[in-house]
C-alpha atoms as a PDB file:
ATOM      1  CA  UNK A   1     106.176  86.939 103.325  1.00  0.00           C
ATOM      2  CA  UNK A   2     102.731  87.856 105.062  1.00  0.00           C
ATOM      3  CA  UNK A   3      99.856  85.819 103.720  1.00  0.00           C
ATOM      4  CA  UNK A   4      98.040  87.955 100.924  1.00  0.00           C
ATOM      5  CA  UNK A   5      95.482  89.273 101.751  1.00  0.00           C
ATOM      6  CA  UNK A   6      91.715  88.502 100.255  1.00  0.00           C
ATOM      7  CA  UNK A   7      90.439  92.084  99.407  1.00  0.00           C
ATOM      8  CA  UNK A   8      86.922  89.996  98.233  1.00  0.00           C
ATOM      9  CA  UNK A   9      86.468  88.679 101.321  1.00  0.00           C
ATOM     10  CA  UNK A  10      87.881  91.731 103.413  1.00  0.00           C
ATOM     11  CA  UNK A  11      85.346  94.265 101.558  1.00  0.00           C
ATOM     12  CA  UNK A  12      82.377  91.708 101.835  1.00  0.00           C
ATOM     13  CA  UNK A  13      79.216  92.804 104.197  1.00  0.00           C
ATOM     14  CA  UNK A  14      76.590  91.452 106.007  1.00  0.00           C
ATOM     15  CA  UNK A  15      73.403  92.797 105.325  1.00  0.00           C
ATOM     16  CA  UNK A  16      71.462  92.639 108.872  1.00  0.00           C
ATOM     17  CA  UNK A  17      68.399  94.937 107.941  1.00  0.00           C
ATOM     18  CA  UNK A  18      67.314  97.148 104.323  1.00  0.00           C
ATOM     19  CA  UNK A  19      69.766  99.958 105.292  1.00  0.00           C
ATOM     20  CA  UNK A  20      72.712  98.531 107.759  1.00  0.00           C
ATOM     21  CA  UNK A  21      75.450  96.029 107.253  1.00  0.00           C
ATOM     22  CA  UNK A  22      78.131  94.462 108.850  1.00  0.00           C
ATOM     23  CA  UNK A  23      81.781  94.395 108.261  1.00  0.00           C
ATOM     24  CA  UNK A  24      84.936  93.121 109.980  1.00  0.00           C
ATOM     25  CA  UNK A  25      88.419  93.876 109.800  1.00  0.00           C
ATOM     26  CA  UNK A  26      91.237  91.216 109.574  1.00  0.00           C
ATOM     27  CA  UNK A  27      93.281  89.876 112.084  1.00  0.00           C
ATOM     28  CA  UNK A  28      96.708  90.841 113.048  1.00  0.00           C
ATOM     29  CA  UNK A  29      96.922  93.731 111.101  1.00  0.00           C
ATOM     30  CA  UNK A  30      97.562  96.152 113.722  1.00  0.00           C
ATOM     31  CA  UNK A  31      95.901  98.127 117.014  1.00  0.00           C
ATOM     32  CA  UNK A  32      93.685  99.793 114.994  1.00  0.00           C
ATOM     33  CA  UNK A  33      91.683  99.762 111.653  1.00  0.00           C
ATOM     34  CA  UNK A  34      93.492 100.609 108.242  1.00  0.00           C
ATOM     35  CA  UNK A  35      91.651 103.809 107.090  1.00  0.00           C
ATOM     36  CA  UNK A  36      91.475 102.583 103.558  1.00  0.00           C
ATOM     37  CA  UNK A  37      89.582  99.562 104.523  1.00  0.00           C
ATOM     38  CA  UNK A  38      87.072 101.057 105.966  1.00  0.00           C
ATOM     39  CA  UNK A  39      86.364 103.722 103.151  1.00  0.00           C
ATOM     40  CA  UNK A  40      86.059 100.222 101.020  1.00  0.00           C
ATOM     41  CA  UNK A  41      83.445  99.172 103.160  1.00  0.00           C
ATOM     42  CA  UNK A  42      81.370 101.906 103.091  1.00  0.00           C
ATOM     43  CA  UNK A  43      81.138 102.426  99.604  1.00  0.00           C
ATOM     44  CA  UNK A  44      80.317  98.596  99.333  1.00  0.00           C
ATOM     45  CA  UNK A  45      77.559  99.495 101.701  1.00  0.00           C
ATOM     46  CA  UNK A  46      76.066 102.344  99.573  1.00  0.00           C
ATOM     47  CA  UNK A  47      76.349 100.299  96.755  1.00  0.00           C
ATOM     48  CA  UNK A  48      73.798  97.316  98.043  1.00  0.00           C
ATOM     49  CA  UNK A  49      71.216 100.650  97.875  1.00  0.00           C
ATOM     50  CA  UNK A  50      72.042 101.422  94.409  1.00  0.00           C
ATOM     51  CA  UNK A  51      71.094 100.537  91.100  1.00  0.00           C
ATOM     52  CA  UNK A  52      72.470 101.018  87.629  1.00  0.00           C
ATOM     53  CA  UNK A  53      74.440 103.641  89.048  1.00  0.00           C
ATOM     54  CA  UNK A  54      78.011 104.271  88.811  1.00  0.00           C
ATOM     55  CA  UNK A  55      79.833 106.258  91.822  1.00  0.00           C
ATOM     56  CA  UNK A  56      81.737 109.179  90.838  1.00  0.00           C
ATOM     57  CA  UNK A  57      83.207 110.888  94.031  1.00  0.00           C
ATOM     58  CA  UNK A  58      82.715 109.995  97.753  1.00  0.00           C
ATOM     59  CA  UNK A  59      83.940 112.598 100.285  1.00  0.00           C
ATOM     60  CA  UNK A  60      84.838 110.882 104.288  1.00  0.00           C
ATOM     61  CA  UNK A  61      86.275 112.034 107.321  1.00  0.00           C
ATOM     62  CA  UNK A  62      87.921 109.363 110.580  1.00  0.00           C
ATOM     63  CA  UNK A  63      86.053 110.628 113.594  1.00  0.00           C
ATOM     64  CA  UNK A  64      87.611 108.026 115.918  1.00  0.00           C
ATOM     65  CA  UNK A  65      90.350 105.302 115.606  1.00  0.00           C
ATOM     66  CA  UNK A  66      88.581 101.816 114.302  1.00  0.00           C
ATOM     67  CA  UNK A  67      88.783  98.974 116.602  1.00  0.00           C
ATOM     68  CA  UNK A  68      89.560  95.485 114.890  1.00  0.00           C
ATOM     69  CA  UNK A  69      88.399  93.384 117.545  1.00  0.00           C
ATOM     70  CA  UNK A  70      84.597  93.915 116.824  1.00  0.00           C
ATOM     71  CA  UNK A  71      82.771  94.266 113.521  1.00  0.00           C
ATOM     72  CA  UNK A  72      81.721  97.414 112.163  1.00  0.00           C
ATOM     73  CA  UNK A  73      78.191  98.542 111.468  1.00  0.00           C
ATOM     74  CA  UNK A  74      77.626 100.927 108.322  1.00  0.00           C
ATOM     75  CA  UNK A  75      73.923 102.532 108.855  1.00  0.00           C
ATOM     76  CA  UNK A  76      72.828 103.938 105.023  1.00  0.00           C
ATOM     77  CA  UNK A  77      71.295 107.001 104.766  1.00  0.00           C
ATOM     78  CA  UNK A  78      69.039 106.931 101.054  1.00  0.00           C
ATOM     79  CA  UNK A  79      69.587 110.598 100.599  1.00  0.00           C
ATOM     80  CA  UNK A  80      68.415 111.536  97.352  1.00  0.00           C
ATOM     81  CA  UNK A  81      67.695 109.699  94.144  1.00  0.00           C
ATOM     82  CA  UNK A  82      67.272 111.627  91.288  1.00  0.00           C
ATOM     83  CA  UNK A  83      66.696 111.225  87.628  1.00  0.00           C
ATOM     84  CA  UNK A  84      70.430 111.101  86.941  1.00  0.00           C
ATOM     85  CA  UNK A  85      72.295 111.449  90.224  1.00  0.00           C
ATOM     86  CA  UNK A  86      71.546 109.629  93.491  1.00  0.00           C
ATOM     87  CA  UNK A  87      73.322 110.719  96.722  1.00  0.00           C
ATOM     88  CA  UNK A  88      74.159 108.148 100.117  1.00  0.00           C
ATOM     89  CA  UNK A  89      75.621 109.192 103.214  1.00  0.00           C
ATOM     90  CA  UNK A  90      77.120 106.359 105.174  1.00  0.00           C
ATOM     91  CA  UNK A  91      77.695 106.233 109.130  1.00  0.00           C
ATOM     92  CA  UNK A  92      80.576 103.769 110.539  1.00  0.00           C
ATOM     93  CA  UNK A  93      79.618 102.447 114.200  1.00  0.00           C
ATOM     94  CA  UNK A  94      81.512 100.847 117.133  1.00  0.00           C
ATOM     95  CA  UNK A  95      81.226 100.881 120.601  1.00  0.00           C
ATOM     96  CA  UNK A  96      77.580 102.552 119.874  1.00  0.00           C
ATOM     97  CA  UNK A  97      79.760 105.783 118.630  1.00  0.00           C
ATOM     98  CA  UNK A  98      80.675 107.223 115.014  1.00  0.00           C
ATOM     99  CA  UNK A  99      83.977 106.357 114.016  1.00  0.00           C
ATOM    100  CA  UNK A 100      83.630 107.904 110.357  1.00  0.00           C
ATOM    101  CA  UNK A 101      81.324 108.660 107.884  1.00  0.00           C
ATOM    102  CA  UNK A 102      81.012 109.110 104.245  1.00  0.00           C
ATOM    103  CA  UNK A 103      79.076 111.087 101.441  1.00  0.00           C
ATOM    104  CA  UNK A 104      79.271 109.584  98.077  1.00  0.00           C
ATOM    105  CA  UNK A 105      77.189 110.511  94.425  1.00  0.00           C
ATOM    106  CA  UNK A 106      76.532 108.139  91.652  1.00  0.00           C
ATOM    107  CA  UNK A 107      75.528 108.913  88.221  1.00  0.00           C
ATOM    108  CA  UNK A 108      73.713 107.191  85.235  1.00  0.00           C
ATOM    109  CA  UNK A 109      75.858 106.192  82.388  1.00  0.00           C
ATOM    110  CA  UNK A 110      76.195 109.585  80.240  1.00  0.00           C
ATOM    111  CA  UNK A 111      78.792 110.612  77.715  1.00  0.00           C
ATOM    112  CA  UNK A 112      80.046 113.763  77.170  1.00  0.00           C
ATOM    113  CA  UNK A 113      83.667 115.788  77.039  1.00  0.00           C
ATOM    114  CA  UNK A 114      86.679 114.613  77.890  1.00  0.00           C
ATOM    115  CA  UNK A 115      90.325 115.720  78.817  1.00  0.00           C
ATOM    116  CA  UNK A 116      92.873 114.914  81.438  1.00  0.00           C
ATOM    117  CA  UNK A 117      96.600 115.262  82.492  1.00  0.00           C
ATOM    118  CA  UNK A 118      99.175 113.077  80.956  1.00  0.00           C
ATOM    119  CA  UNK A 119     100.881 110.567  83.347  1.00  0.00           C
ATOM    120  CA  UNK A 120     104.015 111.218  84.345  1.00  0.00           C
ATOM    121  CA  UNK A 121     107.236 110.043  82.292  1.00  0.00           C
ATOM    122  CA  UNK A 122     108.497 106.825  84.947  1.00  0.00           C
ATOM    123  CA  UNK A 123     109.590 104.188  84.759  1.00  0.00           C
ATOM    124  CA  UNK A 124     107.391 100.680  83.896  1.00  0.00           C
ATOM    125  CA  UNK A 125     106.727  98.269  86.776  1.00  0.00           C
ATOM    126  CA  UNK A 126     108.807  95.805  85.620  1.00  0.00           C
ATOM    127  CA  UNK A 127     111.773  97.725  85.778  1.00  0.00           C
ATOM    128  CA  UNK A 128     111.100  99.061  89.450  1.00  0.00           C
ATOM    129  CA  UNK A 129     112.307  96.484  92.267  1.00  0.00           C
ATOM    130  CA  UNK A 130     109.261  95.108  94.754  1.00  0.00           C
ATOM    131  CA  UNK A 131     109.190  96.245  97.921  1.00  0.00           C
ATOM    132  CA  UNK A 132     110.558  93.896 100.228  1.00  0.00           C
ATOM    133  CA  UNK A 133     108.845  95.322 103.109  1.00  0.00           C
ATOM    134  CA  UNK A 134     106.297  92.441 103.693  1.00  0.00           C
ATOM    135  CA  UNK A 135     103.843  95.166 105.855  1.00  0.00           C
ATOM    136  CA  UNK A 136     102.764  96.588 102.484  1.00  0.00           C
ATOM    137  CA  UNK A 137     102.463  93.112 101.044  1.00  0.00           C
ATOM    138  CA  UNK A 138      99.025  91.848 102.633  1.00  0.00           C
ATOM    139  CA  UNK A 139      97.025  92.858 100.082  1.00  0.00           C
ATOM    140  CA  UNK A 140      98.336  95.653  97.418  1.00  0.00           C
ATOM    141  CA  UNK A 141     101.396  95.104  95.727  1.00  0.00           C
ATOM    142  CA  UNK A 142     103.589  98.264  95.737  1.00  0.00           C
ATOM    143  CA  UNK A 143     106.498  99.387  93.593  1.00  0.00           C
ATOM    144  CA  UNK A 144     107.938 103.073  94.521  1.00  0.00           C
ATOM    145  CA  UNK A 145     109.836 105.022  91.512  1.00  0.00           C
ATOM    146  CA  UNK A 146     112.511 106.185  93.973  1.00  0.00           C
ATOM    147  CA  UNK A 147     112.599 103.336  96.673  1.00  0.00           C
ATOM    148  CA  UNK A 148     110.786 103.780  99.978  1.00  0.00           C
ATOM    149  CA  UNK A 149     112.899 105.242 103.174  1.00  0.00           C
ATOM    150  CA  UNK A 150     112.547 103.000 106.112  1.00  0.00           C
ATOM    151  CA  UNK A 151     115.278 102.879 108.494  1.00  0.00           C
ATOM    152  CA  UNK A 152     117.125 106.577 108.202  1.00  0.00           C
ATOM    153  CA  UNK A 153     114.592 109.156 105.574  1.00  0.00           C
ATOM    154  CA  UNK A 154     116.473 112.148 104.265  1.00  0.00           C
ATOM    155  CA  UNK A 155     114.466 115.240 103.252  1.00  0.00           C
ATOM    156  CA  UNK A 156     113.229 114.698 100.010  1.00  0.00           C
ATOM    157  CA  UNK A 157     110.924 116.726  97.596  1.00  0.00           C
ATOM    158  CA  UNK A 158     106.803 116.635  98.716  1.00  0.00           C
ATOM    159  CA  UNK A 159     106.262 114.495  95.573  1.00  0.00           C
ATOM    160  CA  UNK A 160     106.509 110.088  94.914  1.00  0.00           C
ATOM    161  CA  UNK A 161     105.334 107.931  92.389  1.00  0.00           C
ATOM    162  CA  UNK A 162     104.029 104.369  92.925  1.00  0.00           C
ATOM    163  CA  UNK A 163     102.626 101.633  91.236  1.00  0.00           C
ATOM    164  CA  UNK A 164     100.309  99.626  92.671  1.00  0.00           C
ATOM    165  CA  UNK A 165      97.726  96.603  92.085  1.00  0.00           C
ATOM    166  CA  UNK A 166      95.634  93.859  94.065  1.00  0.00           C
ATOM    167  CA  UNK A 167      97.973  91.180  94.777  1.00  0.00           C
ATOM    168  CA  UNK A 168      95.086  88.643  94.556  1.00  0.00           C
ATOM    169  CA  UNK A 169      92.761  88.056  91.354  1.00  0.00           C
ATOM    170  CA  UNK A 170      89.241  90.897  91.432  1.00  0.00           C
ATOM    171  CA  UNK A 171      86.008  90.123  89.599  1.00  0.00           C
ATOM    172  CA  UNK A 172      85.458  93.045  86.787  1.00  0.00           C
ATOM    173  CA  UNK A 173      82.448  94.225  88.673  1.00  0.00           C
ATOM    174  CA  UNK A 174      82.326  98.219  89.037  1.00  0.00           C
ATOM    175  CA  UNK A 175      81.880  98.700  92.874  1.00  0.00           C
ATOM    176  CA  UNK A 176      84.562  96.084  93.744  1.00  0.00           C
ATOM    177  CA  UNK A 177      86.757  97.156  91.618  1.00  0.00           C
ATOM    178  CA  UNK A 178      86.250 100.849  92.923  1.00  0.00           C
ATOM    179  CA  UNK A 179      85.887  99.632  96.536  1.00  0.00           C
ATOM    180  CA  UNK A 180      89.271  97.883  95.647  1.00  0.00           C
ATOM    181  CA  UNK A 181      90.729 101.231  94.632  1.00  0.00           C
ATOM    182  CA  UNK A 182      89.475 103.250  97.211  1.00  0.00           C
ATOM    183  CA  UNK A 183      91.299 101.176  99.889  1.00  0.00           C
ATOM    184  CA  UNK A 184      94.782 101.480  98.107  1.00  0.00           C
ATOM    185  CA  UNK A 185      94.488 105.232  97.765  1.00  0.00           C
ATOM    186  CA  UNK A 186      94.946 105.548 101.622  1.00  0.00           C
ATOM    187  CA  UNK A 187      97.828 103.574 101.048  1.00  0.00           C
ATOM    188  CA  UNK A 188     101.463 105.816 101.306  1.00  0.00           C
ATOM    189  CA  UNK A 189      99.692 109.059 100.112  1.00  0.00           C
ATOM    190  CA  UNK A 190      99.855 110.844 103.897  1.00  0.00           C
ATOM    191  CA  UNK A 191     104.192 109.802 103.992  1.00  0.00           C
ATOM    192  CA  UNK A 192     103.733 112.537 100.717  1.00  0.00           C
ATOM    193  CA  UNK A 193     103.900 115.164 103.266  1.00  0.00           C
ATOM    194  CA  UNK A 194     106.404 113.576 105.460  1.00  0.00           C
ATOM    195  CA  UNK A 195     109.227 113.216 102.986  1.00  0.00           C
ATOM    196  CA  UNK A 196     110.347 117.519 103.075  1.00  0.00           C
ATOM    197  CA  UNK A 197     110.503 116.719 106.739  1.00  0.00           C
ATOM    198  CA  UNK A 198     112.757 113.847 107.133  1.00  0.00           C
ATOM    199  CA  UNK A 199     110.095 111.442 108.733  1.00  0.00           C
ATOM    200  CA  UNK A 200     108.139 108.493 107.787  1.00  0.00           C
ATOM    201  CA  UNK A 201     106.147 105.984 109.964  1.00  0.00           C
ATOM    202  CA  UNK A 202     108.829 104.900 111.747  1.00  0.00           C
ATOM    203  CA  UNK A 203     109.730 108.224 113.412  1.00  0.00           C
ATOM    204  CA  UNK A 204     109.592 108.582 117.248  1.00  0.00           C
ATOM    205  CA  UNK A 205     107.055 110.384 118.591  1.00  0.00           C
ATOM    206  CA  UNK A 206     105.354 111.101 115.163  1.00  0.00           C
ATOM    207  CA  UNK A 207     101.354 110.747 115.490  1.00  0.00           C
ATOM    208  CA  UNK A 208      99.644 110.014 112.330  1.00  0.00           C
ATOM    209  CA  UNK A 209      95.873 109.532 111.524  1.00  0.00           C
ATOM    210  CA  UNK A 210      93.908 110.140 108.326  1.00  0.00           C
ATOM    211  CA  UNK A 211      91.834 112.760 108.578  1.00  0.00           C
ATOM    212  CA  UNK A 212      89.247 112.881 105.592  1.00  0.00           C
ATOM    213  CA  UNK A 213      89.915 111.442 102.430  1.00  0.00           C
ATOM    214  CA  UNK A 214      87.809 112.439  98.862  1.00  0.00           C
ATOM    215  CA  UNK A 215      88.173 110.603  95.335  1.00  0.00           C
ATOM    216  CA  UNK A 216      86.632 111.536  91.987  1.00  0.00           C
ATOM    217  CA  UNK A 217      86.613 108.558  89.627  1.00  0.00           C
ATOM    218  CA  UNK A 218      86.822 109.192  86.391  1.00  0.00           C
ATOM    219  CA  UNK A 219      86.976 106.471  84.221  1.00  0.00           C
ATOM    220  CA  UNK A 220      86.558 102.544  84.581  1.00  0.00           C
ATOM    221  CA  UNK A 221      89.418 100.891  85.888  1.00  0.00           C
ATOM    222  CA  UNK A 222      90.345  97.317  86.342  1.00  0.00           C
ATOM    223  CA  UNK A 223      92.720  97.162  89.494  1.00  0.00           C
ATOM    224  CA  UNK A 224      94.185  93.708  88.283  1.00  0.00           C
ATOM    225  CA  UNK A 225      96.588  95.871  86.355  1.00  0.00           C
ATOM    226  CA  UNK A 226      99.194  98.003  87.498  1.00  0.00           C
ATOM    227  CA  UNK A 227      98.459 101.493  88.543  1.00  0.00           C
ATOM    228  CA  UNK A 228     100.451 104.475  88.615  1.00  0.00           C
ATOM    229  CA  UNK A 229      99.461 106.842  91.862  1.00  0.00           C
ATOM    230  CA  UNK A 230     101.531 110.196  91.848  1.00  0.00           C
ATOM    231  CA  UNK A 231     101.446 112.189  94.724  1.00  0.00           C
ATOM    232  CA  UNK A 232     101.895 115.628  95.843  1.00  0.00           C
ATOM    233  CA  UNK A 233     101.747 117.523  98.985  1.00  0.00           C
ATOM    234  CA  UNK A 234     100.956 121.023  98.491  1.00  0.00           C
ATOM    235  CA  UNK A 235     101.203 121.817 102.307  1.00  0.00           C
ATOM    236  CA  UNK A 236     101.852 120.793 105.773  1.00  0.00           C
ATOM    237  CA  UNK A 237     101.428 123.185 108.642  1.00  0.00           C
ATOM    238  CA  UNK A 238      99.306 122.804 111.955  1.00  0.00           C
ATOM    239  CA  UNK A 239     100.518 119.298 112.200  1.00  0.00           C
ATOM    240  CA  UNK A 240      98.188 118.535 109.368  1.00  0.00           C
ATOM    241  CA  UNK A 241      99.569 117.514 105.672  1.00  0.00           C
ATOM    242  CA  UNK A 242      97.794 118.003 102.891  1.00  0.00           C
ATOM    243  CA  UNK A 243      98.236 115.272  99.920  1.00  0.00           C
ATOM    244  CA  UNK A 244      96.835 114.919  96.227  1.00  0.00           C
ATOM    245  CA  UNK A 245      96.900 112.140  94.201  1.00  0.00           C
ATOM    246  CA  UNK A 246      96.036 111.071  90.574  1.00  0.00           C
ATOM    247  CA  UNK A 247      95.300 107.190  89.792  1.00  0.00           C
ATOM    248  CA  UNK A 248      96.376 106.483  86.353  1.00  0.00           C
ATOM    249  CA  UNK A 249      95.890 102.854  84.614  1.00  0.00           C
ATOM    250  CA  UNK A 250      98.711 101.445  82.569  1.00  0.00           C
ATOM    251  CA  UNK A 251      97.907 103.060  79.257  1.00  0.00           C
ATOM    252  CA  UNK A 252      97.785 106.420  80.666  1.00  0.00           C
ATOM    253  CA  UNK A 253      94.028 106.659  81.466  1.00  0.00           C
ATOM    254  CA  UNK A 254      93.339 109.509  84.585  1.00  0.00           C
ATOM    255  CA  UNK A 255      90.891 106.489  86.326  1.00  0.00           C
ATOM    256  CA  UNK A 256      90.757 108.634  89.358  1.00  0.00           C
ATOM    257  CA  UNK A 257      91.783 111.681  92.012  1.00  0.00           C
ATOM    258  CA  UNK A 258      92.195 112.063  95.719  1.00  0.00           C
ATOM    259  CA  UNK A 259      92.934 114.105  98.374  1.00  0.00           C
ATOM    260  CA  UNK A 260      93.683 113.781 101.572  1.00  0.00           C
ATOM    261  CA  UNK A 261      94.294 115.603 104.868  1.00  0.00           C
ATOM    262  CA  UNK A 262      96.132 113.841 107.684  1.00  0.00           C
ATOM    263  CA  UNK A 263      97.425 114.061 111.147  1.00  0.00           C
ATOM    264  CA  UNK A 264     101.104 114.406 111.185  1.00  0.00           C
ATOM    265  CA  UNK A 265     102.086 115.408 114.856  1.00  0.00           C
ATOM    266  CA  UNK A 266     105.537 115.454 115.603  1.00  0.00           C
ATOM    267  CA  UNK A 267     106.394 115.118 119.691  1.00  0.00           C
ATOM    268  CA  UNK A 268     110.145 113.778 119.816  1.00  0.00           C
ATOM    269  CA  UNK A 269     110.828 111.353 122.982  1.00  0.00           C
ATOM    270  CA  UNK A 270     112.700 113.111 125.844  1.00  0.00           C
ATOM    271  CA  UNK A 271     116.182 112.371 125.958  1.00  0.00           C
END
């Protein structure tokens, strides 16, 4: 098994002036940065500008592929703070270039109406078999309803459900455990709009990137504890699929949404 993976230390910055930080990726995790990382990131960085505030959606697109060889410098843009809302935009640097940015909103503590959809009827973690696919293992620990194709995927319905939590122990604190969340929601959501199609990761010649990711959070959440993320895919055409998901707890709490547009170019190898 691949050494877990310390999402505490992963998500912690560097603050190197008021506004900019620096982050780093982990080693041997690949060519380039995981997506969901560097969402994490950023909203730690707009959080170090924010007080008493609680986010409540952040909106990003990839402009370039991260490069895990160098740190990463998040510039924070104060937008607006208002009696009730306040409004960051954060800019991801390498290489002196953008390689993704991010818009998020935080609110003051405010009650007020409340509904949501019920979580699907599946099964409970403990009766779903671990993955034994150590790549997923580094720092989220994954359980998928209906198994996850590796070797030979067969079409299968644009929909999966999986639970998920941080494999090692998170301090209650809101924006970890949000920054926490964040990074697992870029985690199998895009393979939503692979599975009609027969394909996963593994495919020859298929090109994938994340495009732009959003999340509403609606309620607190404590990622210690399983969570249930079902996913739909709506669409996929212009070698783009388009994904949804909804972040349950374990007692059927809606803690959050996403959605997701991603790169899913298909060029098969000559023969």
């Amino acid at each position: 098994m691949a050494e877990t993976e310390n999402l505490i230390d992963t998500l912690a910055l560097e603050r190197i002036e008021v506004n900019l930080f620096r982050g780093v990726a982990p080693t041997g995790q690949g060519p380039r940065i995981f997506g969901g990382l560097v969402i994490g990131q950023a909203l730690m960085a707009a959080y170090e500008t924010v007080e008493a505030r609680v986010c409540h959606s952040l909106h990003c697109y990839f402009i370039r592929p991260g490069d895990p060889s160098v740190p990463i410098l998040y510039d924070v843009d104060r937008a607006r703070d208002g009696r009730t809302f306040t409004t960051r935009r954060v800019t991801a640097i390498q290489h002196g270039a953008q390689i993704f940015n991010l818009a998020a909103s935080f609110q003051i503590d405010e009650p007020g109406a409340e509904h949501q959809d019920p979580m699907p009827a599946v099964p409970r973690p403990e009766a779903v078999a671990d993955d034994p696919d150590t790549e997923w293992r580094r720092a989220i620990e994954m359980r998928w309803i209906d198994g996850r194709q590796v070797e030979r995927p067969t079409a299968a319905p644009p929909a999966q459900n999986v639970w998920m939590r941080a494999m090692a122990p998170l301090p209650d604190a809101t924006p970890i455990q949000q920054a926490v969340l964040a990074y697992a929601s870029d985690m199998s959501l895009l393979s939503t709009a692979m599975r009609p199609h027969a394909m996963n990761w593994r495919t020859p010649g298929l090109q994938t990137a994340s495009l732009d990711h959003a999340i509403w959070f609606h309620r607190p959440s404590n990622f210690n504890d399983w969570h249930l993320y079902a996913q739909t895919s709506p669409s996929a055409s212009g070698s783009r699929g388009f994904n949804l998901g909804q972040i349950f707890n374990a007692d059927g709490r809606l803690v959050a949404s996403c959605a997701q547009e991603g790169l899913m170019r298909h060029r098969p190898p000559a023969a």
